[in-house]
Protein backbone atom coordinates (compact mmCIF):
# COMPACT_ATOMS: atom_id res chain seq x y z
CA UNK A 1 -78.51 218.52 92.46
CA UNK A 2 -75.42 216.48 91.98
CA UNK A 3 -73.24 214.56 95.05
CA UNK A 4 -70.28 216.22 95.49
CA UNK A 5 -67.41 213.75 94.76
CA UNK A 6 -65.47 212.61 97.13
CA UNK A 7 -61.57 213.14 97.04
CA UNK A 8 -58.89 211.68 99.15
CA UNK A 9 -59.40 213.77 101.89
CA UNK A 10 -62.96 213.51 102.10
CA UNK A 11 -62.28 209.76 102.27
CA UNK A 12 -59.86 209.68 104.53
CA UNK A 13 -62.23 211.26 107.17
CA UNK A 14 -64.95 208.94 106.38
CA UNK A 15 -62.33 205.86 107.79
CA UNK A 16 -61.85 208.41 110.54
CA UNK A 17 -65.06 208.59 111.33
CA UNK A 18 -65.65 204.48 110.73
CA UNK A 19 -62.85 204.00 112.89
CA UNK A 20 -64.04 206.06 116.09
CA UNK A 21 -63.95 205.22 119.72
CA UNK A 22 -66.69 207.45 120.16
CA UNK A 23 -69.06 206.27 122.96
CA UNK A 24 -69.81 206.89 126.48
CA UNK A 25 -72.15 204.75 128.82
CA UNK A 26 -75.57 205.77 130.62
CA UNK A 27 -73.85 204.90 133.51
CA UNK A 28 -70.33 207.53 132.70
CA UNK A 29 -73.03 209.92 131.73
CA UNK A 30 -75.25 209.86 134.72
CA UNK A 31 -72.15 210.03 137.02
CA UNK A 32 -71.07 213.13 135.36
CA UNK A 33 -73.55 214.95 134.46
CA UNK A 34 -76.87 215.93 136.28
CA UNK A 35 -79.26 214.98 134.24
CA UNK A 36 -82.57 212.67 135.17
CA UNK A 37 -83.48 209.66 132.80
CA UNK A 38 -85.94 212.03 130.67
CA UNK A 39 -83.58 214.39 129.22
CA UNK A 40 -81.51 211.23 129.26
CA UNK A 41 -83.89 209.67 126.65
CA UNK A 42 -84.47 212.68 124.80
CA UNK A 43 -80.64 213.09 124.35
CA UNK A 44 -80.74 209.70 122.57
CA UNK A 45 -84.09 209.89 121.30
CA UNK A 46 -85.05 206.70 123.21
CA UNK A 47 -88.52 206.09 125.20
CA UNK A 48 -88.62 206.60 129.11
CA UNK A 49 -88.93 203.09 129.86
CA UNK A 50 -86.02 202.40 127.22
CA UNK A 51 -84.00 204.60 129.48
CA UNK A 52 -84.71 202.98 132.95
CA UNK A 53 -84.11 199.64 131.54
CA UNK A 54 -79.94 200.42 131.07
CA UNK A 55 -80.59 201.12 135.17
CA UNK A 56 -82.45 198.07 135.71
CA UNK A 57 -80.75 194.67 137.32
CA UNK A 58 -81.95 191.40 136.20
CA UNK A 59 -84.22 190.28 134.04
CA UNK A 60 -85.41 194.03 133.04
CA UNK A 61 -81.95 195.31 132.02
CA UNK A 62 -81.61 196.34 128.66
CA UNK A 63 -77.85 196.95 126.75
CA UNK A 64 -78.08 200.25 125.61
CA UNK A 65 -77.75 200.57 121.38
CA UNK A 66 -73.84 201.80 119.95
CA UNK A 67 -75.80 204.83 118.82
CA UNK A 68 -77.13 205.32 122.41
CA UNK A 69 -73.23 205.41 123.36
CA UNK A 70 -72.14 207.91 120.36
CA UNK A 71 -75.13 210.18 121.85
CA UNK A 72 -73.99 210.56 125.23
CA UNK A 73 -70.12 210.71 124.08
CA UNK A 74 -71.38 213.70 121.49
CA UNK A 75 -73.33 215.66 124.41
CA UNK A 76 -70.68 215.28 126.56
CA UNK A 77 -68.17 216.30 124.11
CA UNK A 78 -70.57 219.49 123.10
CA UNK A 79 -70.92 219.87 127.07
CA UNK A 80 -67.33 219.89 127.94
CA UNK A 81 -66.61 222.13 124.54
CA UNK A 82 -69.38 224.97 124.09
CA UNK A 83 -67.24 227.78 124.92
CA UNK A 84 -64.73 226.38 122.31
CA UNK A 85 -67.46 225.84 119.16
CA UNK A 86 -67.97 228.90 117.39
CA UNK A 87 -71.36 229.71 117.36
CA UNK A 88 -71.45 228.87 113.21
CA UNK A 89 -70.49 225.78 113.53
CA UNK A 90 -72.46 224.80 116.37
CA UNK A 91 -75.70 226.26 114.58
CA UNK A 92 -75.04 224.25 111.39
CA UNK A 93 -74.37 221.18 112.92
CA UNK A 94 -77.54 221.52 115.08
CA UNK A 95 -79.78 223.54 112.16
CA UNK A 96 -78.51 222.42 108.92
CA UNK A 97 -81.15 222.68 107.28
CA UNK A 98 -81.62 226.44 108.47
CA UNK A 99 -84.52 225.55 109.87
CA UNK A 100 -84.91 227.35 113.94
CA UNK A 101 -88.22 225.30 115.06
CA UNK A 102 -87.36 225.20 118.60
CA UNK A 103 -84.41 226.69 118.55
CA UNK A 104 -83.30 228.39 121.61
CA UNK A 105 -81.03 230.94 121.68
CA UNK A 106 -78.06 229.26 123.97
CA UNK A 107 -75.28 231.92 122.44
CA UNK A 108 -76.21 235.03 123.81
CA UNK A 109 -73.49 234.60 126.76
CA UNK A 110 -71.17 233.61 123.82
């Protein structure tokens, strides 16, 4: 299979996407959503302890990673959005490899 080649549009969205703000903290996330620290961690595919660290004062405080930030910002965004995401779009962004392992079906409100 060849890569497709990319055109000016197609390049312009990759400095889009370079160029993103896109991040929210632990902190913003656990304040507005209620979540605990495990689905916390699996949200950004982090360990538990990993998790409680960004809590943590002191010498025990971890920073949390820019692609820890871009994982909360994307949940909330998907969060504040799912009635807006056709169902399509939201399967092949989250399947798109067509592959359902696991999948549950969260569109039969929809």
């Amino acid at each position: 299979m060849n890569p497709h080649p990319l055109q000016q549009r197609e390049q312009d969205l990759i400095q889009l996407y370079i160029y993103c703000q896109l991040g929210m903290t632990p902190k913003q996330f656990y304040t507005k959503w209620q979540v605990n620290h495990e689905e916390m961690a699996q949200i950004c595919d982090r360990s538990l302890s990993t998790v409680r660290r960004w809590f943590a004062r002191g010498k025990n405080y971890r920073r949390p990673m820019p692609a820890d930030l871009r994982h909360l910002a994307l949940m909330n965004f998907l969060l504040e959005h799912f009635e807006e995401i056709p169902q399509e779009l939201l399967q092949n962004l989250c399947f798109p490899d067509e592959s359902r392992d696991g999948f549950i079906d969260i569109f039969e409100d929809k």
